[in-house]
Protein backbone atom coordinates (compact mmCIF):
# COMPACT_ATOMS: atom_id res chain seq x y z
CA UNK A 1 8.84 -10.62 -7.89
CA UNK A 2 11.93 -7.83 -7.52
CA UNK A 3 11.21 -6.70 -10.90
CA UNK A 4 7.34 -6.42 -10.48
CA UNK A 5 7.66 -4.43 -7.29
CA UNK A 6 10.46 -2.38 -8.53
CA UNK A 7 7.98 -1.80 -12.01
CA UNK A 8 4.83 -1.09 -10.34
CA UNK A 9 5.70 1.14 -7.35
CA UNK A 10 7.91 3.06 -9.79
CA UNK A 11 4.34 3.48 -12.16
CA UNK A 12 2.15 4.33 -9.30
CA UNK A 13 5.13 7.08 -8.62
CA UNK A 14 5.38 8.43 -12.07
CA UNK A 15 1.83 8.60 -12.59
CA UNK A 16 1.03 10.77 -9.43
CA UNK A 17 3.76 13.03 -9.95
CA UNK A 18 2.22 13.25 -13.65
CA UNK A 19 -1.11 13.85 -12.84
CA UNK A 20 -2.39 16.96 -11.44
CA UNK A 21 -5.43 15.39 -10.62
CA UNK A 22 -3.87 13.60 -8.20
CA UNK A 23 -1.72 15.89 -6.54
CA UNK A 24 -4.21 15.61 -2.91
CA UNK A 25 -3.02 14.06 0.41
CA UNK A 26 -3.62 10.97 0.09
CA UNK A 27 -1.83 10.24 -3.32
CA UNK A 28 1.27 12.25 -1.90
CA UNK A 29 1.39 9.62 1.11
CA UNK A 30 1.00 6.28 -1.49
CA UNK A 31 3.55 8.17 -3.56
CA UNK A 32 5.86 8.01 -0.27
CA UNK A 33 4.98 4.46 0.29
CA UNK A 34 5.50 2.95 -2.71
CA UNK A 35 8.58 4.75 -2.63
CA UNK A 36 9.31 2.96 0.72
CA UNK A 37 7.92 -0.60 -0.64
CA UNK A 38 10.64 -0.15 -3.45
CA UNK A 39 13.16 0.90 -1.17
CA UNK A 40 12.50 -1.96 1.60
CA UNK A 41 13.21 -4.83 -1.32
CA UNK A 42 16.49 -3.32 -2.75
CA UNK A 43 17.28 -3.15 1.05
CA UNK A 44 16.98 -7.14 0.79
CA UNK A 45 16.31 -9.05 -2.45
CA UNK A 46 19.13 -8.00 -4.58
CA UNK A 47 21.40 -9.35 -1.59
CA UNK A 48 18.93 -12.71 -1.78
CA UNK A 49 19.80 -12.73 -5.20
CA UNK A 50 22.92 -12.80 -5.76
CA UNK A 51 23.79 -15.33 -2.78
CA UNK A 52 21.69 -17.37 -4.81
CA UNK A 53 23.30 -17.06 -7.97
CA UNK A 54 26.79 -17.34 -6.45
CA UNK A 55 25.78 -19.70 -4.26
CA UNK A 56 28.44 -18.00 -1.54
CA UNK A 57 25.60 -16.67 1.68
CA UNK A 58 27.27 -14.69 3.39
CA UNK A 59 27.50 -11.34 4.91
CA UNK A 60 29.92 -9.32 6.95
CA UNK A 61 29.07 -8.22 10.28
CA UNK A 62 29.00 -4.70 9.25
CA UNK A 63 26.99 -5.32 6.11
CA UNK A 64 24.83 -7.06 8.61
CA UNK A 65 23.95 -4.21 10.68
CA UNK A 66 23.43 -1.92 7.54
CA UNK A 67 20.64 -4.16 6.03
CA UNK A 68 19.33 -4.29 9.44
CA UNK A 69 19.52 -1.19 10.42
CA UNK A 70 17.74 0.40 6.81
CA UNK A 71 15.13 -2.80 7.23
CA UNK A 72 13.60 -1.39 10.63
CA UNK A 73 14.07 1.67 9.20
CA UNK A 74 11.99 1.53 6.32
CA UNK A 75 9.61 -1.03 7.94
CA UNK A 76 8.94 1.56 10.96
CA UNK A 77 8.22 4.19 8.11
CA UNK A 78 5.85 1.73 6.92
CA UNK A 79 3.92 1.63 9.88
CA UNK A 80 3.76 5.39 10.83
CA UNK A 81 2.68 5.87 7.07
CA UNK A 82 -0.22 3.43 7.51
CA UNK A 83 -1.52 5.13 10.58
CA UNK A 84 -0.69 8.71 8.85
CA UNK A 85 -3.13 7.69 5.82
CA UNK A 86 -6.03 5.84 8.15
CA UNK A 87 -5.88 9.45 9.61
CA UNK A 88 -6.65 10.94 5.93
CA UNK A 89 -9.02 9.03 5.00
CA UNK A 90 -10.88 9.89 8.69
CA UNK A 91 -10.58 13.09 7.92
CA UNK A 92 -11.81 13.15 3.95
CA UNK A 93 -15.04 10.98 5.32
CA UNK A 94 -16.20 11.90 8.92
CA UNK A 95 -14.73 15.97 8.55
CA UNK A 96 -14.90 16.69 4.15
CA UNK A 97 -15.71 20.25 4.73
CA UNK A 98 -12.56 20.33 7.19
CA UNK A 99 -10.14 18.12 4.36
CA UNK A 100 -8.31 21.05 2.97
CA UNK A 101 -7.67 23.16 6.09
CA UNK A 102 -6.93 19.89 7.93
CA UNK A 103 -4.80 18.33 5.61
CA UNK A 104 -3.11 21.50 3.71
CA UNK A 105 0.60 20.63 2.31
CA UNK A 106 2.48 22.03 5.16
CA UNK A 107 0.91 19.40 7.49
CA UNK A 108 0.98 16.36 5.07
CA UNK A 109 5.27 17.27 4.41
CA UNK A 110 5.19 17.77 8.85
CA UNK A 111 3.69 13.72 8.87
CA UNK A 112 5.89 12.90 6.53
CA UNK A 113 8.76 14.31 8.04
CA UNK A 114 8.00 13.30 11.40
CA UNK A 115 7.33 9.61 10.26
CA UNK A 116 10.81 9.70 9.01
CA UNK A 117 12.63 11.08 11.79
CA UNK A 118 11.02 8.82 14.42
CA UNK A 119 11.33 5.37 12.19
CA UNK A 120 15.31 6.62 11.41
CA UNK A 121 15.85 7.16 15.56
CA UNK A 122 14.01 4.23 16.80
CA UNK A 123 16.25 1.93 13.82
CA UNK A 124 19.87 3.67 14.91
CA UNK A 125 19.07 3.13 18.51
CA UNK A 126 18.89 -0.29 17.92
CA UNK A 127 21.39 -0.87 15.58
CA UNK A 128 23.66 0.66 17.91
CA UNK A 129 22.95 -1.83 20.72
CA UNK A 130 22.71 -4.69 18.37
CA UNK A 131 26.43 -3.27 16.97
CA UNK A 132 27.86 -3.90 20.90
CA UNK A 133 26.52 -7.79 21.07
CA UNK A 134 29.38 -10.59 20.85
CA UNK A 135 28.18 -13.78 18.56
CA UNK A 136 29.93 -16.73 20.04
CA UNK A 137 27.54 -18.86 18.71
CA UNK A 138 27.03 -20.46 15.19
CA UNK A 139 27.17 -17.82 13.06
CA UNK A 140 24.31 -19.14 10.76
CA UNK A 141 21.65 -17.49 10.11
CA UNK A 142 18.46 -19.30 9.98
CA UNK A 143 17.29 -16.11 7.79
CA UNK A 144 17.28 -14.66 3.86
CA UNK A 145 18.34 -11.37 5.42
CA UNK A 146 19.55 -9.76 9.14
CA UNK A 147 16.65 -9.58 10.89
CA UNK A 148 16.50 -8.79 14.61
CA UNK A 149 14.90 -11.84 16.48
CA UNK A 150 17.79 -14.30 14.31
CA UNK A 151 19.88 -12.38 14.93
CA UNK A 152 19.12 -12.51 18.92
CA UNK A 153 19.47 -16.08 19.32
CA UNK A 154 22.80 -15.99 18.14
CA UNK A 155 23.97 -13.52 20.34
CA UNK A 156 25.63 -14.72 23.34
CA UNK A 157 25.62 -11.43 25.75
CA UNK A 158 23.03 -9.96 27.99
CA UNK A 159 20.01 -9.29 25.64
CA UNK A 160 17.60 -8.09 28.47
CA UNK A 161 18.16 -4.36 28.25
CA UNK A 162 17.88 -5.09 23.98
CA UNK A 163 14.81 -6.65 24.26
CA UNK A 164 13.27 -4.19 26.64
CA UNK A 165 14.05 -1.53 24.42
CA UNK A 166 12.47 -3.37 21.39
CA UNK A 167 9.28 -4.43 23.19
CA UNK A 168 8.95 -0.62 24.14
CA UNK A 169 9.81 0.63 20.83
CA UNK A 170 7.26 -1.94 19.80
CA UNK A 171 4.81 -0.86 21.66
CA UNK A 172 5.68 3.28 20.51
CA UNK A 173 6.11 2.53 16.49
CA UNK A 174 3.67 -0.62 16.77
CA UNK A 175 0.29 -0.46 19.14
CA UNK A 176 0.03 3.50 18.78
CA UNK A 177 -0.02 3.62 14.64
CA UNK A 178 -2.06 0.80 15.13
CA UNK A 179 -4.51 2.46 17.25
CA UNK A 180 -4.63 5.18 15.07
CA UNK A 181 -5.86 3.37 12.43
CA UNK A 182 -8.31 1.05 14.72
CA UNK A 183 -9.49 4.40 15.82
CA UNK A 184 -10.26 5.95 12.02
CA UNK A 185 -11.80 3.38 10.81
CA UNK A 186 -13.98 3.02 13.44
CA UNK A 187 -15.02 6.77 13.15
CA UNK A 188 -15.39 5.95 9.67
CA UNK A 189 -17.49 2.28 9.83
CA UNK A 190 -20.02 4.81 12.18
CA UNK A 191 -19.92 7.59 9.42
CA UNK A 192 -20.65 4.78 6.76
CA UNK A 193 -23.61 3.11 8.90
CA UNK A 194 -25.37 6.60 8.97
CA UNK A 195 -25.78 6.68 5.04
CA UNK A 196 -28.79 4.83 4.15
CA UNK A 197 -28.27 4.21 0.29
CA UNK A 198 -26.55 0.96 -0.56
CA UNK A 199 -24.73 2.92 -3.25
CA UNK A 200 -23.57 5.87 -0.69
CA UNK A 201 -21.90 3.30 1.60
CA UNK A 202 -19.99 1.27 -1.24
CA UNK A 203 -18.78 4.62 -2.97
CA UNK A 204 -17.39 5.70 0.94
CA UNK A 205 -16.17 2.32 1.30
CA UNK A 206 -14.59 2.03 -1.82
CA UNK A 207 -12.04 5.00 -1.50
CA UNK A 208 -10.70 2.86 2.06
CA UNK A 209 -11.28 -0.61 1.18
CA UNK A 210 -7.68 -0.60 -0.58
CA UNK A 211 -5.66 0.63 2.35
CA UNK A 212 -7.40 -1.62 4.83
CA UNK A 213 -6.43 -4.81 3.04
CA UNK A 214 -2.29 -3.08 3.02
CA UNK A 215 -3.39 -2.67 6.56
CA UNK A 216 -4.53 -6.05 7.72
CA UNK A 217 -1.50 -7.83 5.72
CA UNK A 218 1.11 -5.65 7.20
CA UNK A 219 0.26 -5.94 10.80
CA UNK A 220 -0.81 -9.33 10.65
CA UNK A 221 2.86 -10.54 9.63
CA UNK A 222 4.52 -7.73 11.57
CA UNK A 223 2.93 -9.21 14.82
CA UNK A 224 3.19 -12.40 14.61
CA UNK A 225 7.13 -11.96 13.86
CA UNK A 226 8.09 -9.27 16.76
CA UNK A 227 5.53 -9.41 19.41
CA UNK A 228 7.05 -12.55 20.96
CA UNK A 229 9.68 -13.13 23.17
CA UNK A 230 13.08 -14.59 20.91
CA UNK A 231 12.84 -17.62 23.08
CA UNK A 232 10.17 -18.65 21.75
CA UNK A 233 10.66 -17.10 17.96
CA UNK A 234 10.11 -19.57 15.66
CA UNK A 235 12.81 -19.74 12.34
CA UNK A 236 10.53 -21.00 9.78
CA UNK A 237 7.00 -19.27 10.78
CA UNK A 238 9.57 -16.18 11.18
CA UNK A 239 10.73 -16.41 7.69
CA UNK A 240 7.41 -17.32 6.10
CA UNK A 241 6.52 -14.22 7.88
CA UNK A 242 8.60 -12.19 6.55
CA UNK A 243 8.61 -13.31 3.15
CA UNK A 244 5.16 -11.94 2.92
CA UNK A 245 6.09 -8.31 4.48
CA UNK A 246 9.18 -7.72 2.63
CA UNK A 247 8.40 -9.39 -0.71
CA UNK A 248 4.83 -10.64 -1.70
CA UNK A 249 2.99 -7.00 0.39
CA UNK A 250 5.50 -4.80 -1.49
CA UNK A 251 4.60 -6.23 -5.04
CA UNK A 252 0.90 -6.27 -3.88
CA UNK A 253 0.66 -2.95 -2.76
CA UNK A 254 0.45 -1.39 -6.51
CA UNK A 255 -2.06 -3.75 -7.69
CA UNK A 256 -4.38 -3.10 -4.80
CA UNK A 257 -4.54 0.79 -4.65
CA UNK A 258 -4.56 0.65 -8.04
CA UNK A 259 -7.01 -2.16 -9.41
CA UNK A 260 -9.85 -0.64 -7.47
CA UNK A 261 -9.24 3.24 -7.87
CA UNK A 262 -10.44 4.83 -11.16
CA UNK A 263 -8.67 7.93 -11.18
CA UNK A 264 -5.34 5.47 -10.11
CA UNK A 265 -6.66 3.56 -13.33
CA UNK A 266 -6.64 6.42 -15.40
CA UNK A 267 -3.78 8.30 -14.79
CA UNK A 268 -1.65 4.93 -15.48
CA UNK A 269 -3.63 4.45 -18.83
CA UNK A 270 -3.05 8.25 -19.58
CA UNK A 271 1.11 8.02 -18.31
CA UNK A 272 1.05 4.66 -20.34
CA UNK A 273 -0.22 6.66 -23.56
CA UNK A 274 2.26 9.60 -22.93
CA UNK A 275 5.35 6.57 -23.09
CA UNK A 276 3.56 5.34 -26.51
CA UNK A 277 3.99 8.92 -27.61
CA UNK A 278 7.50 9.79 -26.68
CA UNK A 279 8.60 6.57 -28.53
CA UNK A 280 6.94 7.14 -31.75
């Protein structure tokens, strides 16, 4: 599964950055996401990995907090970046004679930027709290990786003001992306319902069904994980959870945007071709 997400994300990056064709908005934000995706399962699996082949799991405290920390960070950039492209593809359907003005390249790098500011500030804050907790506890974690609501029930200080903070960081990096996207696509179901050939609704459809499946995985897990209080976080829905969001959606995420896209389809074939090339 490592090798497969670490193979396709790094295709779907090589053949955008190929292809001038598709050098638009939205290919420069599934560039930075499958740039994420790859990121988010070095952050764990290679750790998974070896504690299996050693058979030795375990972590130091301060490797602890790194993993965690770069985990919420990259899973917050998720998020914003899943709102950030509902919000292109509202704008390509319900405004296409606005797209280019709208979307020129200084705003898509200001999104980007932003997305990665915000999900690095919200992660340190955390981290930093997290970094002042005393574990008198076991010190087992009922986890493959540091994880945040694990890692609160082994804490045994005050972790009221910790969980405040999360809910309400939650709520900031969670419900408002989430909105956003709720939002678009419901601008964009009303745009599709006003097209009265079958064919002009599929081909609309078509160009958003791909993120909306990304969409509806990634939140689903997300929410069932962190929008509960730890007392009643549950280890093994928790880890099933997150098995899906940090391993099986990351190695996904190529096949769907790319399965279902033509010009994705081509410019692989054409990148693929170029390789054949270069080694004969």
């Amino acid at each position: 599964m490592h090798l497969v997400t670490l193979l396709g994300n790094l295709l779907i990056i090589l053949a955008i950055g190929s292809d001038q064709h598709l050098h638009t908005p939205m290919y420069f934000f599934l560039a930075n996401l499958s740039f994420i995706d790859t990121c988010v399962t070095c952050t764990i699996t290679p750790k998974v990995l070896v504690n299996i082949h050693t058979q030795h799991h375990s972590i130091s405290h301060t490797g602890c907090l790194v993993q965690m920390y770069f985990f919420m960070a990259l899973a917050l950039l998720d998020d914003f970046l899943l709102a950030v492209m509902a919000y292109d593809r509202y704008v390509a359907i319900c405004l296409p004679l606005h797209y280019t003005a709208i979307m020129c390249p200084q705003r898509c790098l200001l999104l980007v930027a932003t997305s990665w500011f915000c999900s690095n500030l919200l992660a340190f804050s955390l981290t930093l709290l997290m970094a002042q907790f005393s574990f008198c506890a076991s010190h087992t974690i009922p986890h493959f990786f540091c994880d945040v609501p694990p890692l609160l029930k082994l804490a045994c200080s005050d972790t009221q003001t910790f969980q405040f903070m999360m809910f309400a960081e939650a709520a900031l990096s969670g419900v408002v992306p989430l909105t956003c996207v709720l939002v678009s696509y419901a601008h964009i179901m009303h745009t599709i319902l006003r097209i009265h050939t079958a064919g002009g609704k599929y081909k609309v459809f078509s160009t958003c069904g791909s993120h909306l499946t990304v969409v509806t995985l990634f939140y689903g897990t997300v929410f069932l994980v962190y929008f509960q209080p730890s007392s009643s976080y549950s280890a093994d829905t928790g880890m099933v959870a997150s098995i899906v969001y940090t391993m099986v959606t990351p190695m996904l995420n190529p096949f769907i945007y790319s399965l279902r896209n033509r010009d994705m389809k081509g410019a692989l074939w054409r990148l693929l071709d170029l390789g054949k090339c270069y080694t004969q």
